[in-house]
Protein backbone atom coordinates (compact mmCIF):
# COMPACT_ATOMS: atom_id res chain seq x y z
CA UNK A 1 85.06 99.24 75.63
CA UNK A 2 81.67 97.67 76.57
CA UNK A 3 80.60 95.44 78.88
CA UNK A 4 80.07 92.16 76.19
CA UNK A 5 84.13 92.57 75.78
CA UNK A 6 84.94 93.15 79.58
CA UNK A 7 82.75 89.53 80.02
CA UNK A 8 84.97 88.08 76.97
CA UNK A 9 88.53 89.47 78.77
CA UNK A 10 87.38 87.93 82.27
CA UNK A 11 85.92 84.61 80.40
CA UNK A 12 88.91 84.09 78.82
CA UNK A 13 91.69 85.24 81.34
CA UNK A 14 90.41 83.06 84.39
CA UNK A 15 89.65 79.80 81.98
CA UNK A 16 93.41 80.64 80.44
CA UNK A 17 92.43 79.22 76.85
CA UNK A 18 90.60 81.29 74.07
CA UNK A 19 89.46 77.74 73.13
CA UNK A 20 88.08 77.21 76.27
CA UNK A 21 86.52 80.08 76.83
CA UNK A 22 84.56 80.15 73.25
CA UNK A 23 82.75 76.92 74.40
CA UNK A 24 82.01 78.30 77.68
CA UNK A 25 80.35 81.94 76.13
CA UNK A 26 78.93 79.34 73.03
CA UNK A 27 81.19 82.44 70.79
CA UNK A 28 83.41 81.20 67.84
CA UNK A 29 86.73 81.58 68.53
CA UNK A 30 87.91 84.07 65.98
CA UNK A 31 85.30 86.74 67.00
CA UNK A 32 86.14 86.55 70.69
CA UNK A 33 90.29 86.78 69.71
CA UNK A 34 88.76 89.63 67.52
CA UNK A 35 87.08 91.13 70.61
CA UNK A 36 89.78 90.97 72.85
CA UNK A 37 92.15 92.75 69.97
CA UNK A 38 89.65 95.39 69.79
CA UNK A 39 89.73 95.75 73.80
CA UNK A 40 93.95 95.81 73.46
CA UNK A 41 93.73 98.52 70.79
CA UNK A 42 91.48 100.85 72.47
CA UNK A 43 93.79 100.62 75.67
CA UNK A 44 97.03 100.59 73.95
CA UNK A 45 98.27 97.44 75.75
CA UNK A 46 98.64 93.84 75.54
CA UNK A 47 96.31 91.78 77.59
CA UNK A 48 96.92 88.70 77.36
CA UNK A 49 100.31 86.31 76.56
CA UNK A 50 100.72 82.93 75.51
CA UNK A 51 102.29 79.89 77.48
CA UNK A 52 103.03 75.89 76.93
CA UNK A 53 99.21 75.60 77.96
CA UNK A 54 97.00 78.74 76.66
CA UNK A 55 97.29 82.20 77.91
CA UNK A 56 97.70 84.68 80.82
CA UNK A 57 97.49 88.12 81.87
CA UNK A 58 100.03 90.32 81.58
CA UNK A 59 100.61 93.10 84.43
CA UNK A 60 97.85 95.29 82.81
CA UNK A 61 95.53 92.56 82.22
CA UNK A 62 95.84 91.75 86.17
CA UNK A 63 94.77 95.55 86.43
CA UNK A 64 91.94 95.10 83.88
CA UNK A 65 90.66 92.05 85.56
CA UNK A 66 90.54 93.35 88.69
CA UNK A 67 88.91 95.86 87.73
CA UNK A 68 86.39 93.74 85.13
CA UNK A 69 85.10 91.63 88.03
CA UNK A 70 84.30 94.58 89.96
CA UNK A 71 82.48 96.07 87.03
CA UNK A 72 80.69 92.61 85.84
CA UNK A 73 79.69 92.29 89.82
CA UNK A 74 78.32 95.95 89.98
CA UNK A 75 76.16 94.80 86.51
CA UNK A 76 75.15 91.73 88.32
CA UNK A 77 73.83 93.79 91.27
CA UNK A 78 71.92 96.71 89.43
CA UNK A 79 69.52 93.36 87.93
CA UNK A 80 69.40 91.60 91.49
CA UNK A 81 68.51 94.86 93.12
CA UNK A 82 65.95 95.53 90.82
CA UNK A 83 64.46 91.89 91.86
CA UNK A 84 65.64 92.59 95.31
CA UNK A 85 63.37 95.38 95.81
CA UNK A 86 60.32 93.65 95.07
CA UNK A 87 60.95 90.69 97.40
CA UNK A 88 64.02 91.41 99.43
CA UNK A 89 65.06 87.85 99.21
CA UNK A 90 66.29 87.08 95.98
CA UNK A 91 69.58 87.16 94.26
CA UNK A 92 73.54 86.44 95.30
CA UNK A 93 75.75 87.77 98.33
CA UNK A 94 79.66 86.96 98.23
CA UNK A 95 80.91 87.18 101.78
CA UNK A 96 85.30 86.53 102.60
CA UNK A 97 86.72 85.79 105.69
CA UNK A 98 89.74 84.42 107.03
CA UNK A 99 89.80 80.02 107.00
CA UNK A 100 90.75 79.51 110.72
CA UNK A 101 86.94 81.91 110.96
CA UNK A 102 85.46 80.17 108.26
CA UNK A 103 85.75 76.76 109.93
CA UNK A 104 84.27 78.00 113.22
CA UNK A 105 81.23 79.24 111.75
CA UNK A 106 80.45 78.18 107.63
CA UNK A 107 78.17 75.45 108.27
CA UNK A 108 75.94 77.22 110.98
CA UNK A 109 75.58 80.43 108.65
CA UNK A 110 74.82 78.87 105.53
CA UNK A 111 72.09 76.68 107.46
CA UNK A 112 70.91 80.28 109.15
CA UNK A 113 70.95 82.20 105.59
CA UNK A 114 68.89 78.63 104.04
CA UNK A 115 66.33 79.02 107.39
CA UNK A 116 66.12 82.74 106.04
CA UNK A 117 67.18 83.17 102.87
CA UNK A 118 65.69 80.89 101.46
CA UNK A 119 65.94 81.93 97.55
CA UNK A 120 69.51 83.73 98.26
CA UNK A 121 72.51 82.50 96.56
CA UNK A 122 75.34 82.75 99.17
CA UNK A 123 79.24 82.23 98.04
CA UNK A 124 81.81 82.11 100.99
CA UNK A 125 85.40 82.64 100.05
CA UNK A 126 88.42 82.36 101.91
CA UNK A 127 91.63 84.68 102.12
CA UNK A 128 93.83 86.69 103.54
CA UNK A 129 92.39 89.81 105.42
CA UNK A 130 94.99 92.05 103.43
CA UNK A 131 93.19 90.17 99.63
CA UNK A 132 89.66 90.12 101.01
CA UNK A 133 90.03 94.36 101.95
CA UNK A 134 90.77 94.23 98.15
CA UNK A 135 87.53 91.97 97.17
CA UNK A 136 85.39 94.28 98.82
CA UNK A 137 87.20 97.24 97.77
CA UNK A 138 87.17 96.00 94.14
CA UNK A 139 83.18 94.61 94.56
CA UNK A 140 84.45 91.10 93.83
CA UNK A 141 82.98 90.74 97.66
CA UNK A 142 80.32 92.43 99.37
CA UNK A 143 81.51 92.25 102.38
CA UNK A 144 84.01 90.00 104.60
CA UNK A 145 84.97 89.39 108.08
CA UNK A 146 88.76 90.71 108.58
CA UNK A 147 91.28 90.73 111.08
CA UNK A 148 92.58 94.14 112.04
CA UNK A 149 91.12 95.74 108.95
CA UNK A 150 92.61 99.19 108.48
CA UNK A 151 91.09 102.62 108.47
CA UNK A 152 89.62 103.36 105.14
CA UNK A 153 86.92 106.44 104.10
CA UNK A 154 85.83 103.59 101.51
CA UNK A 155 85.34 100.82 104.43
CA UNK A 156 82.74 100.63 107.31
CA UNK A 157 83.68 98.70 110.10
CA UNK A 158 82.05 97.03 112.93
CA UNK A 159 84.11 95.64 115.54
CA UNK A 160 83.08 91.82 116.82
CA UNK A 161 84.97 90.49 119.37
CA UNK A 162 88.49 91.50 120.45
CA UNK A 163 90.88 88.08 120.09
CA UNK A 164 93.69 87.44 123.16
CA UNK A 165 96.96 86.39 121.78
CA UNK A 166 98.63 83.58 123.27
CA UNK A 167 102.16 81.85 123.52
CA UNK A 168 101.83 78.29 122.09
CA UNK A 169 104.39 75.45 123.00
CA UNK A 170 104.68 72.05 123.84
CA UNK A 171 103.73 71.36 127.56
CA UNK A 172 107.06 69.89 128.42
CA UNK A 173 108.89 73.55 127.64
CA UNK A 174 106.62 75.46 129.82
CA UNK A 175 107.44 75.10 133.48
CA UNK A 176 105.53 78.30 134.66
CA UNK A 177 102.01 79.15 132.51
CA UNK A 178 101.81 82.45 133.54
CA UNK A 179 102.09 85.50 131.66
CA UNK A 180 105.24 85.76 129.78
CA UNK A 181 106.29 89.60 128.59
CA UNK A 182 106.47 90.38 125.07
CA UNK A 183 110.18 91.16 125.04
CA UNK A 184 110.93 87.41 125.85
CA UNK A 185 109.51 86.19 122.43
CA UNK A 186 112.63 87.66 120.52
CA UNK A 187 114.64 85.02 122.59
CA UNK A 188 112.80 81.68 121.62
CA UNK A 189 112.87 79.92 118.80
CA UNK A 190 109.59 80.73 116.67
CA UNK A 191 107.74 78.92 114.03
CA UNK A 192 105.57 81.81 112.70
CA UNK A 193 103.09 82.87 109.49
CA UNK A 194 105.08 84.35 106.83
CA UNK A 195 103.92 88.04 105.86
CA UNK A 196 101.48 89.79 105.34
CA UNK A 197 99.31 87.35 107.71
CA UNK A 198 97.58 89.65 110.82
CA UNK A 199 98.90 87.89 113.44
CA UNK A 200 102.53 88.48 112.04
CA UNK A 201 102.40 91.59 111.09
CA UNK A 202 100.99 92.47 114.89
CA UNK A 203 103.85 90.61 116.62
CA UNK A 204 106.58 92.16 114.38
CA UNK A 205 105.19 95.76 115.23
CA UNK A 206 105.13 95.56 118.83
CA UNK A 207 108.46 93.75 119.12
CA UNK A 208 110.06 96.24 116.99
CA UNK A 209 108.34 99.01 119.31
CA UNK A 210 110.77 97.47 121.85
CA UNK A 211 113.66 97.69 119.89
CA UNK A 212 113.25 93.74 119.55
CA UNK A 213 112.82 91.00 116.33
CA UNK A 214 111.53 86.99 116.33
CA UNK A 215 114.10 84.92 116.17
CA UNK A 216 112.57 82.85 113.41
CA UNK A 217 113.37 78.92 112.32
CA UNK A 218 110.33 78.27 110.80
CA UNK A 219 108.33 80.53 108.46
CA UNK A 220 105.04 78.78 106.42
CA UNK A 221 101.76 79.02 105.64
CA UNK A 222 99.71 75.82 106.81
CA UNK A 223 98.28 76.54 110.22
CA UNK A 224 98.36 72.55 110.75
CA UNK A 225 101.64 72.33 110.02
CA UNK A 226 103.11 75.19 112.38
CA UNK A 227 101.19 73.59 115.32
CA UNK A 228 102.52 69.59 114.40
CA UNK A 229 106.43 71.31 114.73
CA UNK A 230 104.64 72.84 117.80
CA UNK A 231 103.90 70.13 119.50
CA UNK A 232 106.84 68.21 118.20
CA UNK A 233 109.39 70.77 119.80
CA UNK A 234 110.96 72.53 117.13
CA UNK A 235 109.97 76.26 118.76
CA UNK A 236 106.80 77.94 119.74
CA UNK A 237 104.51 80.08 117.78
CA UNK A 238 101.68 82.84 118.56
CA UNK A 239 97.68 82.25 118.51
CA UNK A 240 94.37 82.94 119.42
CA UNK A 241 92.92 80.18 122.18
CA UNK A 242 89.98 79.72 119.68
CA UNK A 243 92.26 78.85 117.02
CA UNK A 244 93.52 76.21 118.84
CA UNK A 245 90.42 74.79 119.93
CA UNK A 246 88.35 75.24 116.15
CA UNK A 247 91.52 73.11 114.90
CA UNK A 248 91.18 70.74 117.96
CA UNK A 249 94.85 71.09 118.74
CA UNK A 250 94.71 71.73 122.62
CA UNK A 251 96.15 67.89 123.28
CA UNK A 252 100.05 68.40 124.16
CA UNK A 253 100.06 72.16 123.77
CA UNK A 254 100.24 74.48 126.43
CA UNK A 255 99.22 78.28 126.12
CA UNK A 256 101.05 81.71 128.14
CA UNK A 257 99.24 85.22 128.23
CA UNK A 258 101.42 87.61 126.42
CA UNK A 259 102.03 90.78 128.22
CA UNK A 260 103.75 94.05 128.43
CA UNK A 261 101.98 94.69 126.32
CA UNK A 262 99.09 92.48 125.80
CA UNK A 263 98.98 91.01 121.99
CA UNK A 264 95.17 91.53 120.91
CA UNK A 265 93.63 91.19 117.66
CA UNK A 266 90.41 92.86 116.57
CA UNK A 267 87.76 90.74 114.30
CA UNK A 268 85.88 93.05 112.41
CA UNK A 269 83.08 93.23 110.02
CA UNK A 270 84.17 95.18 107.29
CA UNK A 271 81.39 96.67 104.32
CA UNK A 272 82.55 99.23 101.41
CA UNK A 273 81.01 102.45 102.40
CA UNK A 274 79.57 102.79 99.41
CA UNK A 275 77.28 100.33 98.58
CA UNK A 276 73.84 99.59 97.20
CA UNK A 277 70.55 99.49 99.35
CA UNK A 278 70.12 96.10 99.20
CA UNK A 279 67.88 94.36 101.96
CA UNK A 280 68.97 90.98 100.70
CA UNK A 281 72.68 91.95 101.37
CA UNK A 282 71.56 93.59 104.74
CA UNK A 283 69.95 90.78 105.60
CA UNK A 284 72.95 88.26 105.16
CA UNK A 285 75.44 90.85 107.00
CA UNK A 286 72.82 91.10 110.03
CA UNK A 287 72.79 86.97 110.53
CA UNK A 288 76.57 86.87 109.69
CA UNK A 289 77.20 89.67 112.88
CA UNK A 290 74.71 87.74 115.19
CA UNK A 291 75.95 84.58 114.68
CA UNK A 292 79.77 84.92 114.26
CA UNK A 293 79.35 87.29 117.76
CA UNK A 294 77.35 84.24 119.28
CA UNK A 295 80.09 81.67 117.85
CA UNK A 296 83.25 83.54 118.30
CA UNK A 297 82.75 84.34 121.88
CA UNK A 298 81.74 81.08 122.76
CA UNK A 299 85.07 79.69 121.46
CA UNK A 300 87.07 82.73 122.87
């Protein structure tokens, strides 16, 4: 296995055509399906598997990807840190973080890292807090903003600001906007993130602490979504104040304090423990703690 057939294996599993892939690497097509044989042999497993529209990765070419990226990343760094240490400017920084963050803060850090930066190349990506723990933890990221991130001898992490979780229904079903205990929320109707999304996960613990379960009609994905059956009165759901107000959703909602106990989310900073010494990277992960402390408690 070498690193020219690792490239080939990515190139051609994330494109999903050998065809494809050949006039992307500017290889003819029978010596990269010859490569990628080679690659099978050696490892005793098949890789890849055709469909209607090209190919895919089987369950160990997942693995092998996975592990690929994380391997063509680390090859990518040992060059830019060689650059790196000459100017301490130069060369690429991935950073993750969770959407609802990303839309508070994107534009102001990538204008910061520009100001800065200047020569950097900066790539934001958006997931999950659960998937970007993985990016970092598979170098596909070199670092991410998280919520809740958990404890990990291979992850460093530096607390930001500690998010207040509120009870979110339409105005006309709240007649008292104080705190409402925890224990209640397993009696209203709840339209709620499906698993393994942080503020789920965090609900469904406590309640279950209390011998206690959501009673759920309405289980999805888009954050937009949940809050338009919000507002429309279909049930009630659980979020941050600043999530409201970075999707502008405060019109027709009304917000209660959570309590017995209080529902509180940590956003964290989260770096693999073992990384390079790389002032560019440094750098980027000192503007993106200054300015996503100065942003997030602003909105909080």
């Amino acid at each position: 296995m070498d690193i020219r057939q690792l490239n080939y294996f990515v190139r051609v599993a994330e494109l999903g055509s050998f065809s494809r892939a050949s006039a992307f690497l500017h290889v003819a097509q029978p010596a990269l399906s010859r490569q990628i044989r080679n690659l099978e042999l050696e490892l005793k497993e098949t890789l890849l598997i055709r469909n209607g529209r090209g190919v895919e990765p089987t369950e160990a070419g997942e693995r092998l990807l996975t592990n690929a990226r994380g391997i063509m990343r680390l090859m990518e760094r040992t060059y830019e840190d060689v650059e790196n240490a000459r100017t301490g400017k130069s060369g690429k920084v991935a950073i993750g973080m969770p959407a609802t963050i990303s839309m508070a803060i994107a534009t102001a850090l990538i204008r910061r890292l520009r100001e800065e930066l200047s020569d950097a190349r900066v790539t934001l990506v958006h997931g999950r807090s659960r998937q970007l723990q993985e990016w970092v933890l598979s170098g596909s990221l070199d670092g991410a903003i998280m919520f809740d991130a958990p404890s990990s001898p291979m992850l460093e992490i530096d607390e930001l600001i500690r998010e207040q979780l509120y009870l979110v229904g339409p105005e006309s079903a709240f007649d008292d906007l104080g705190p409402i205990p925890l224990e209640e929320l397993s009696s209203l109707p709840m339209i709620i993130a499906v698993r393994p999304n942080s503020v789920r996960v965090l609900v469904d613990s406590e309640l279950a602490r209390l011998g206690q379960k959501l009673n759920i009609v309405f289980e999805l994905e888009p954050l937009d979504a949940m809050l338009d059956l919000v507002q429309d009165g279909y049930g009630f759901t659980v979020a941050s104040r600043r999530t409201l107000k970075t999707k502008g959703r405060g019109e027709g909602l009304a917000m209660r304090k959570i309590v017995g106990p209080e529902l509180v989310l940590p956003v964290q900073i989260v770096l693999p423990t073992r990384r390079h010494n790389n002032r560019l990277q440094e750098a980027a992960f000192r503007i993106l703690k200054e300015l996503s402390l100065q942003v997030l408690k602003s909105e909080d």
